[in-house]
C-alpha atoms as a PDB file:
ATOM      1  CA  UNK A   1       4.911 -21.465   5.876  1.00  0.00           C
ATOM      2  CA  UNK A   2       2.134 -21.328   8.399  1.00  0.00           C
ATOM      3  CA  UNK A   3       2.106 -22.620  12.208  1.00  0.00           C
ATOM      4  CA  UNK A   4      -0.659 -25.384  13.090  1.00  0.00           C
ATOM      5  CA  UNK A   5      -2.808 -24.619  15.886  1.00  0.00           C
ATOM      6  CA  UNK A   6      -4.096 -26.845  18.306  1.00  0.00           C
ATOM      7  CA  UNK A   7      -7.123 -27.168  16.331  1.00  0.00           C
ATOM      8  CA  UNK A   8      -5.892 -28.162  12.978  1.00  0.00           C
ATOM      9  CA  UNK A   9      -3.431 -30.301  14.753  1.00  0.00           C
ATOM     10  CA  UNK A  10      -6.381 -31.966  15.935  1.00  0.00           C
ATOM     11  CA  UNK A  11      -8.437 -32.427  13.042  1.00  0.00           C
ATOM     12  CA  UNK A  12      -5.041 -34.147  11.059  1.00  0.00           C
ATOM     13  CA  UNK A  13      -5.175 -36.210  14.411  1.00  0.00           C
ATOM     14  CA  UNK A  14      -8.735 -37.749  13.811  1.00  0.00           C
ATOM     15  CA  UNK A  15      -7.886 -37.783  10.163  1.00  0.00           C
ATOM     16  CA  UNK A  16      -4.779 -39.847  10.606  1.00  0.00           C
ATOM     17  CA  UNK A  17      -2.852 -37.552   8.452  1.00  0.00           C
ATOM     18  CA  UNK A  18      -0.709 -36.972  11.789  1.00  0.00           C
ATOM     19  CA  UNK A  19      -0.402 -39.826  13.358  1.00  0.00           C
ATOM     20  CA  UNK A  20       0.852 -40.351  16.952  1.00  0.00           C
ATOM     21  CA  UNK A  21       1.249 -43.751  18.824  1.00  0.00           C
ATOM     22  CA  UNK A  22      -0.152 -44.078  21.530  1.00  0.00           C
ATOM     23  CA  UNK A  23      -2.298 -41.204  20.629  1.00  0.00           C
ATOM     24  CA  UNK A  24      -2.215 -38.097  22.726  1.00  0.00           C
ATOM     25  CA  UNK A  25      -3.614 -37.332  26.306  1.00  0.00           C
ATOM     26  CA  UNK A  26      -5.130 -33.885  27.045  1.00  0.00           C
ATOM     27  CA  UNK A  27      -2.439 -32.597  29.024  1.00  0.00           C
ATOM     28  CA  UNK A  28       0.093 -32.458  25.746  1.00  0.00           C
ATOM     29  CA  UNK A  29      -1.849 -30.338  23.661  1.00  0.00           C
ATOM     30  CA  UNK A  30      -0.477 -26.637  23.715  1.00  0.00           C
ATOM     31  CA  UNK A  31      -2.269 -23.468  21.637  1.00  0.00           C
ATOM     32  CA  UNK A  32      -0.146 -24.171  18.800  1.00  0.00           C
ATOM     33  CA  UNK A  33       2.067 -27.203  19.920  1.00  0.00           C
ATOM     34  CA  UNK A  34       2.256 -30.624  21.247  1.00  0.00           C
ATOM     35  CA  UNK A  35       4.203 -31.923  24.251  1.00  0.00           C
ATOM     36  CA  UNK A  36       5.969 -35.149  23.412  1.00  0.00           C
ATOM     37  CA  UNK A  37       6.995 -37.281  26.890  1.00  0.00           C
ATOM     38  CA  UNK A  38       9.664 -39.391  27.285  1.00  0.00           C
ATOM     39  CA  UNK A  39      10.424 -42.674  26.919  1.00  0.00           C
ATOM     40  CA  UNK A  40      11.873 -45.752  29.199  1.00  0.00           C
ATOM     41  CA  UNK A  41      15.202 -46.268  26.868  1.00  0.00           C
ATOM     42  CA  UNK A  42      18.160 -44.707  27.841  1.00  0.00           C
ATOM     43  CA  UNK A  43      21.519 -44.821  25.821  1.00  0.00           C
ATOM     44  CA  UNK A  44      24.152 -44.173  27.918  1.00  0.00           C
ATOM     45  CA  UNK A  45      27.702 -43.561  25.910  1.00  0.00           C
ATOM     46  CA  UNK A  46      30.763 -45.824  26.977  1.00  0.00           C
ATOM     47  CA  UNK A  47      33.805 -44.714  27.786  1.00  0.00           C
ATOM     48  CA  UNK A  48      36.075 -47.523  26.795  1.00  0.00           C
ATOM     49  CA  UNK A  49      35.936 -51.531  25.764  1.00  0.00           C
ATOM     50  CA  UNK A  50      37.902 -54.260  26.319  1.00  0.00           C
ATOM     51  CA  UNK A  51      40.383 -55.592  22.771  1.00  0.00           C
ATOM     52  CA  UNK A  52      42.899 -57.958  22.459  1.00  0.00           C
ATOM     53  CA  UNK A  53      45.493 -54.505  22.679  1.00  0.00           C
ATOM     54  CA  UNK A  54      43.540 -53.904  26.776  1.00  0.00           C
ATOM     55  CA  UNK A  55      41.521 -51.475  27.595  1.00  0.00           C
ATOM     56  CA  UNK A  56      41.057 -48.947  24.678  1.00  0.00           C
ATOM     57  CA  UNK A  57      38.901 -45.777  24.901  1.00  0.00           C
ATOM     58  CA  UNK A  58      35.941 -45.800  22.156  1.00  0.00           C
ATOM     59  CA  UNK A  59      36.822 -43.382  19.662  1.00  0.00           C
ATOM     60  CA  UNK A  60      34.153 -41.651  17.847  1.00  0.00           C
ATOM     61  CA  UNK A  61      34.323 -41.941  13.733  1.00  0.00           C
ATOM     62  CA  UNK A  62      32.279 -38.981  12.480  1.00  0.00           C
ATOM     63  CA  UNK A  63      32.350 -41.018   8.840  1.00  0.00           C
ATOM     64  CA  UNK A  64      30.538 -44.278  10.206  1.00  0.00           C
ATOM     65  CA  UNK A  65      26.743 -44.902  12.257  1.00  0.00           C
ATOM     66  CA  UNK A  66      26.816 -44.260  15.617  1.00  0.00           C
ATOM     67  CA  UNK A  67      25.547 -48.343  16.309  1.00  0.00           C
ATOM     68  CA  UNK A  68      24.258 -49.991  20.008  1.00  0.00           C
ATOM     69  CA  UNK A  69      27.984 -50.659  20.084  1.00  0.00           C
ATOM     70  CA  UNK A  70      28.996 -47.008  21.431  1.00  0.00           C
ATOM     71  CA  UNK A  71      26.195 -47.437  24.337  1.00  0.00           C
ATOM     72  CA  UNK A  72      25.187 -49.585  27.362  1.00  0.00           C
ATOM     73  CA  UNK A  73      21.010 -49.452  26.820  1.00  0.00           C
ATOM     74  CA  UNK A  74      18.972 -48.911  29.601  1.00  0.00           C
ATOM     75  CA  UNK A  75      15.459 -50.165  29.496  1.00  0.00           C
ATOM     76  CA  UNK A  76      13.632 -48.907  32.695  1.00  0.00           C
ATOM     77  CA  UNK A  77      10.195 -50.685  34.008  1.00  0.00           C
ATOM     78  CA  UNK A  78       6.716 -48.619  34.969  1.00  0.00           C
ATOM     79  CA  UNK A  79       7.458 -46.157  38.382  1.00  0.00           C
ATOM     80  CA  UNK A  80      11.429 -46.661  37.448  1.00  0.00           C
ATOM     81  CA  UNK A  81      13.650 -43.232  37.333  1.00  0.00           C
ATOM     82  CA  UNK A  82      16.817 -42.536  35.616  1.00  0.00           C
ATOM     83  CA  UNK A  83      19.320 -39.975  37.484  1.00  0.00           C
ATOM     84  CA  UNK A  84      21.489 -38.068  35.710  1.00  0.00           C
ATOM     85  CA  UNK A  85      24.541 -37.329  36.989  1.00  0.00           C
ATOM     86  CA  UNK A  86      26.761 -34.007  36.915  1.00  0.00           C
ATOM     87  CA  UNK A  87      27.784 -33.200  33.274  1.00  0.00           C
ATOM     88  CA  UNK A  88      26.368 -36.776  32.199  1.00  0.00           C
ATOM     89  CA  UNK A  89      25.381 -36.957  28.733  1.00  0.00           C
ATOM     90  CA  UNK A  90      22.491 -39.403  27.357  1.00  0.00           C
ATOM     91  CA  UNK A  91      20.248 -40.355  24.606  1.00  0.00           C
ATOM     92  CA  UNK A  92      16.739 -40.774  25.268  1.00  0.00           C
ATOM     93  CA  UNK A  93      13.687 -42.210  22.974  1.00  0.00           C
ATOM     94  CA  UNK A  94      10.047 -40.597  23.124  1.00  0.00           C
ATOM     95  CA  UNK A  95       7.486 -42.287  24.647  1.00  0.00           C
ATOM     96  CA  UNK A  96       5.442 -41.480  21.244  1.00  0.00           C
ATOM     97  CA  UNK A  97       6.430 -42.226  18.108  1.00  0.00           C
ATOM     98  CA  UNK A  98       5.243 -39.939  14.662  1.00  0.00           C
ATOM     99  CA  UNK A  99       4.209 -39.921  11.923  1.00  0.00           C
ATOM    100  CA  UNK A 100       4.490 -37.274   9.205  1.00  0.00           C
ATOM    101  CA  UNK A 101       2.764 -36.532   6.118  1.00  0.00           C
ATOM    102  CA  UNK A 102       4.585 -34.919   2.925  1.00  0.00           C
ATOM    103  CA  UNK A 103       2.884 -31.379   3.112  1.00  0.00           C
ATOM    104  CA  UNK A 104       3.980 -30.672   6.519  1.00  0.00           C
ATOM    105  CA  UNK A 105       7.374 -30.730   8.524  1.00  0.00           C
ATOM    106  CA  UNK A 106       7.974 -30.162  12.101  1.00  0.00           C
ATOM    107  CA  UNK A 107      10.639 -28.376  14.704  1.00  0.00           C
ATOM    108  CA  UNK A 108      10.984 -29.724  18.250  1.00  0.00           C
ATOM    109  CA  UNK A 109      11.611 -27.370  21.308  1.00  0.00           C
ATOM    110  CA  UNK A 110      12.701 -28.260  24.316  1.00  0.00           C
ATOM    111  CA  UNK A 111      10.121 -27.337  27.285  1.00  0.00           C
ATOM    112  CA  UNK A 112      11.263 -23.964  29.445  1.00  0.00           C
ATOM    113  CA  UNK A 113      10.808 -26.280  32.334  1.00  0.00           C
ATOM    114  CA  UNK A 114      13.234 -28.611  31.190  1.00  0.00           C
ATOM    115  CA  UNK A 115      16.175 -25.494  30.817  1.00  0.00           C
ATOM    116  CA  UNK A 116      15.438 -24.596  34.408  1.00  0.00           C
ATOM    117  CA  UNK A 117      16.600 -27.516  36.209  1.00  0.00           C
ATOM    118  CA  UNK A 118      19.720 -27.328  34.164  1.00  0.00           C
ATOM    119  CA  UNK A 119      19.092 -29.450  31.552  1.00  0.00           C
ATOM    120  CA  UNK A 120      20.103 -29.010  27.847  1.00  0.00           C
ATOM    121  CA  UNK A 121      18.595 -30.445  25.226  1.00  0.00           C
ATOM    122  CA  UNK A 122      20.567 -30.563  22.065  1.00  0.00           C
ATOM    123  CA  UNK A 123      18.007 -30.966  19.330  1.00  0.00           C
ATOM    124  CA  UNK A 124      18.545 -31.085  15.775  1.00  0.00           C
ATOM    125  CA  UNK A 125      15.087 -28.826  15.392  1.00  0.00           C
ATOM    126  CA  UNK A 126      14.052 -29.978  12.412  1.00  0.00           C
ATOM    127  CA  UNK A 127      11.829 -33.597  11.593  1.00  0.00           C
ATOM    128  CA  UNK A 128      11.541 -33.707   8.156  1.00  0.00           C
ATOM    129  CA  UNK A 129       8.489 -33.649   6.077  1.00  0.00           C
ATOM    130  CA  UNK A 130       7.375 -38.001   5.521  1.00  0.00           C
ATOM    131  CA  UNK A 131       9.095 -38.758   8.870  1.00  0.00           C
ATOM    132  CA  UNK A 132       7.858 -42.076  10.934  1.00  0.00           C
ATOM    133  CA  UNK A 133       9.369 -43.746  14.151  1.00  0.00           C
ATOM    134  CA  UNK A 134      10.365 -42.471  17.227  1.00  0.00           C
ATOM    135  CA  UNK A 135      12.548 -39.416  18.023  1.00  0.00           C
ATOM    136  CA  UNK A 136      15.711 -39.421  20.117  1.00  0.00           C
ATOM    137  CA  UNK A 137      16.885 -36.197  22.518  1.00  0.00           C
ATOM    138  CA  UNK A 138      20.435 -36.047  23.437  1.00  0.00           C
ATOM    139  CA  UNK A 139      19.811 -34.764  27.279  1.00  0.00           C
ATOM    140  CA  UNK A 140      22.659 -33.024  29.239  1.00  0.00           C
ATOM    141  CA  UNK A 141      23.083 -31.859  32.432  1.00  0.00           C
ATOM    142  CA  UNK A 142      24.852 -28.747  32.826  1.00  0.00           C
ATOM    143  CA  UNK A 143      25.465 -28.686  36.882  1.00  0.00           C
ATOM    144  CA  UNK A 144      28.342 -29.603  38.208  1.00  0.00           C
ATOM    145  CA  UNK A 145      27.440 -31.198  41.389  1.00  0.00           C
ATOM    146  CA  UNK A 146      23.297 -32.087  41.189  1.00  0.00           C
ATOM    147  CA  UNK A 147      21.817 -35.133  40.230  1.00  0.00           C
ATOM    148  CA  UNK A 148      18.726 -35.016  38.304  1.00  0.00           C
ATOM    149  CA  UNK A 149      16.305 -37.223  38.081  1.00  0.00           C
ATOM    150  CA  UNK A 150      14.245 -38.102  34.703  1.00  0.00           C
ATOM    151  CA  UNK A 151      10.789 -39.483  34.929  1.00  0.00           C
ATOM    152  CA  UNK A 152       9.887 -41.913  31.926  1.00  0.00           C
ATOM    153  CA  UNK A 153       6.050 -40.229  30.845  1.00  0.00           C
ATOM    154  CA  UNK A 154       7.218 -36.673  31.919  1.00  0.00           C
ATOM    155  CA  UNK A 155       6.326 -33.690  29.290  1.00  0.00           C
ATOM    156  CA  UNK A 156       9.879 -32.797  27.759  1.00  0.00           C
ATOM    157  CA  UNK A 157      10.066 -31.118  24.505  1.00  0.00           C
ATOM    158  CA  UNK A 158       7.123 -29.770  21.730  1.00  0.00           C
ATOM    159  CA  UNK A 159       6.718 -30.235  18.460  1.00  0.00           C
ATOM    160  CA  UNK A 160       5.336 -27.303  16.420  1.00  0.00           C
ATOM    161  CA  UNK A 161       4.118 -28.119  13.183  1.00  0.00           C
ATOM    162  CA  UNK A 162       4.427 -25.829   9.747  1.00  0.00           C
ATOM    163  CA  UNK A 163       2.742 -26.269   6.604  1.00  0.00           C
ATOM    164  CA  UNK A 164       4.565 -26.528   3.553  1.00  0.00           C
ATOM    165  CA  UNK A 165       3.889 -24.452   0.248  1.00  0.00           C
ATOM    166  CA  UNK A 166       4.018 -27.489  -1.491  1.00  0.00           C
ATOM    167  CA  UNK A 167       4.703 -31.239  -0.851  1.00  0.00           C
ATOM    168  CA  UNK A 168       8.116 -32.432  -0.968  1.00  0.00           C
ATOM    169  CA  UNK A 169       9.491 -36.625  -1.570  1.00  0.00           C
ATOM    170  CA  UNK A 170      10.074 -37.391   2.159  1.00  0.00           C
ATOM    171  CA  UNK A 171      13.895 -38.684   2.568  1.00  0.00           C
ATOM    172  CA  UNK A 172      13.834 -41.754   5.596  1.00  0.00           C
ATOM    173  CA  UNK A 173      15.764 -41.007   7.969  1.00  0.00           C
ATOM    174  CA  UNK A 174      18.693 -43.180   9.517  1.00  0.00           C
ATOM    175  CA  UNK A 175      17.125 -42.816  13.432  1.00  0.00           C
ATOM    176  CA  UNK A 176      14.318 -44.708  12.878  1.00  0.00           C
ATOM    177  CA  UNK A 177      -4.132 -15.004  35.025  1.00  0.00           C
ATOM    178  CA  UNK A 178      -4.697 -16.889  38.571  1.00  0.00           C
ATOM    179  CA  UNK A 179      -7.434 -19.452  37.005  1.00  0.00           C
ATOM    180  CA  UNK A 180      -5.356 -20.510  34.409  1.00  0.00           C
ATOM    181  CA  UNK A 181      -2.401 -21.285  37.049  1.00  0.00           C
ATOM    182  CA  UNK A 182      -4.724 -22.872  39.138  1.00  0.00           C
ATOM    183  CA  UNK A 183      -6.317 -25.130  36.955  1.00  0.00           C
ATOM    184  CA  UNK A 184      -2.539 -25.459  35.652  1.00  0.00           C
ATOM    185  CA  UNK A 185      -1.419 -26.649  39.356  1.00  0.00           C
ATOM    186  CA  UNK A 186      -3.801 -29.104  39.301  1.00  0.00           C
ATOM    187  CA  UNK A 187      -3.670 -30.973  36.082  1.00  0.00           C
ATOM    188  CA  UNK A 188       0.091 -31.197  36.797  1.00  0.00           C
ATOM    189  CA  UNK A 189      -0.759 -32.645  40.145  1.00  0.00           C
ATOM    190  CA  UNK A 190      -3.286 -35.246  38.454  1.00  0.00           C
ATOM    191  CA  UNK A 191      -0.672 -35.371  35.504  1.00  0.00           C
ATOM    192  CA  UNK A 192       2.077 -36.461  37.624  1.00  0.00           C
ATOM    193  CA  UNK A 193       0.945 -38.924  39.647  1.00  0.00           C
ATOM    194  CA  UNK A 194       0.532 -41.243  36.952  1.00  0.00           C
ATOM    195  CA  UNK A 195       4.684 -40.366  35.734  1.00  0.00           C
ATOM    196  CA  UNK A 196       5.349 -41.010  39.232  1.00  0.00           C
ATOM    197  CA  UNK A 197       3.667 -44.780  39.211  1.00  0.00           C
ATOM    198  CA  UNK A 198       4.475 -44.752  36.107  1.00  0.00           C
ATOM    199  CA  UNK A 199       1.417 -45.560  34.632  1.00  0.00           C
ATOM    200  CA  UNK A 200       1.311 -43.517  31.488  1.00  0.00           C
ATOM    201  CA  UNK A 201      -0.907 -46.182  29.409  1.00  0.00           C
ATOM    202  CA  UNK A 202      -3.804 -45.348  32.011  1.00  0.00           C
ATOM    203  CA  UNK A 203      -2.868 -41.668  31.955  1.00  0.00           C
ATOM    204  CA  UNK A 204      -3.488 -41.365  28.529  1.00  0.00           C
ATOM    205  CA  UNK A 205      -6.566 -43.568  29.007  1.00  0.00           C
ATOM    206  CA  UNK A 206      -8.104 -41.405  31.694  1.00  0.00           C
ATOM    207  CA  UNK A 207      -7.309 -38.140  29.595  1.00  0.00           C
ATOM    208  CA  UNK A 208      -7.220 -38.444  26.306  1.00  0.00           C
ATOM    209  CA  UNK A 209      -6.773 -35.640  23.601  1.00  0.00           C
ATOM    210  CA  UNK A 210     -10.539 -33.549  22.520  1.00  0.00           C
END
């Protein structure tokens, strides 16, 4: 298997062979990667529901879907924030969704940045060859005592993309130097005024992908 780099990545882009909706903005494309922002829904697990036996903690079956009933949803609005709390875990959609084709498949990574505010991000790793829809990251965070606060539209996790030696039948799956830093200060500062607001339609307006 072989890597994609930013420029054959690219050229599947224009081709719609990879498909990405809405498409990409310049400040996601990596050498030989794509960073994949997040989204505004937030699944938060519950703890407990109310029967006709009282108040019963949820019990997880590992033999049956994980459904909406296991979560309160949280749908946040443009310039809205979500803080995590201490050891909080959550479920979070990309702001993107993707699609696949059947020669390629694809392993997400979560950013370094990400790690050093104490965030883990659990990810499966592998999308599988014929995937479409969005992706979900279970997000944890690992301090005990800081709150941290996710931005819908912030850069999160990459997707690296490796060619197959052959196509496979896609199986669906159930969840639908000093320049460089300076120019890389500055299209974070230009990047992240738009999460801030919110605005992440006119941030991908203003900069889309080459």
């Amino acid at each position: 298997m072989s890597i994609l780099t930013k420029e054959e990545i690219l050229k599947r882009v224009r081709e719609k062979n990879i498909v990405f909706s809405p498409s990409l903005d310049s400040f996601q494309l990596q050498a030989h990667a794509v960073d994949l922002r997040l989204g505004f829904t937030f699944l938060v697990p519950k703890a407990w529901r109310l029967t006709d036996k009282g108040r019963e903690a949820i019990t997880i079956d590992p033999l049956k879907d994980h459904g909406p009933e296991y979560f309160d949803i949280v749908e946040l609005e443009q310039g809205q924030h979500f803080d995590l709390l201490p050891e909080e875990y959550v479920l979070v959609s990309t702001f993107e969704t993707i699609k696949i084709p059947d020669d390629l498949m694809a392993i997400l990574y979560p950013r370094s940045s990400v790690n050093r505010k104490g965030l883990s991000v659990d990810l499966t790793g592998i999308i599988d060859s014929g995937y479409e829809g969005p992706l979900t990251l279970p997000i944890r965070n690992n301090t005990r005592s800081q709150v941290i606060q996710l931005h819908p539209g912030e850069r999160f996790c990459q997707i690296v993309f490796e060619e197959l030696s052959h196509k496979v039948v896609a199986r669906k799956s159930r969840w639908h130097q000093k320049d460089v830093v300076e120019k890389g200060k500055k299209e974070k500062s230009s990047e992240m005024k738009f999460v801030f607001n919110g605005d992440i339609k006119k941030l991908k307006k203003d900069f889309p992908a080459e």
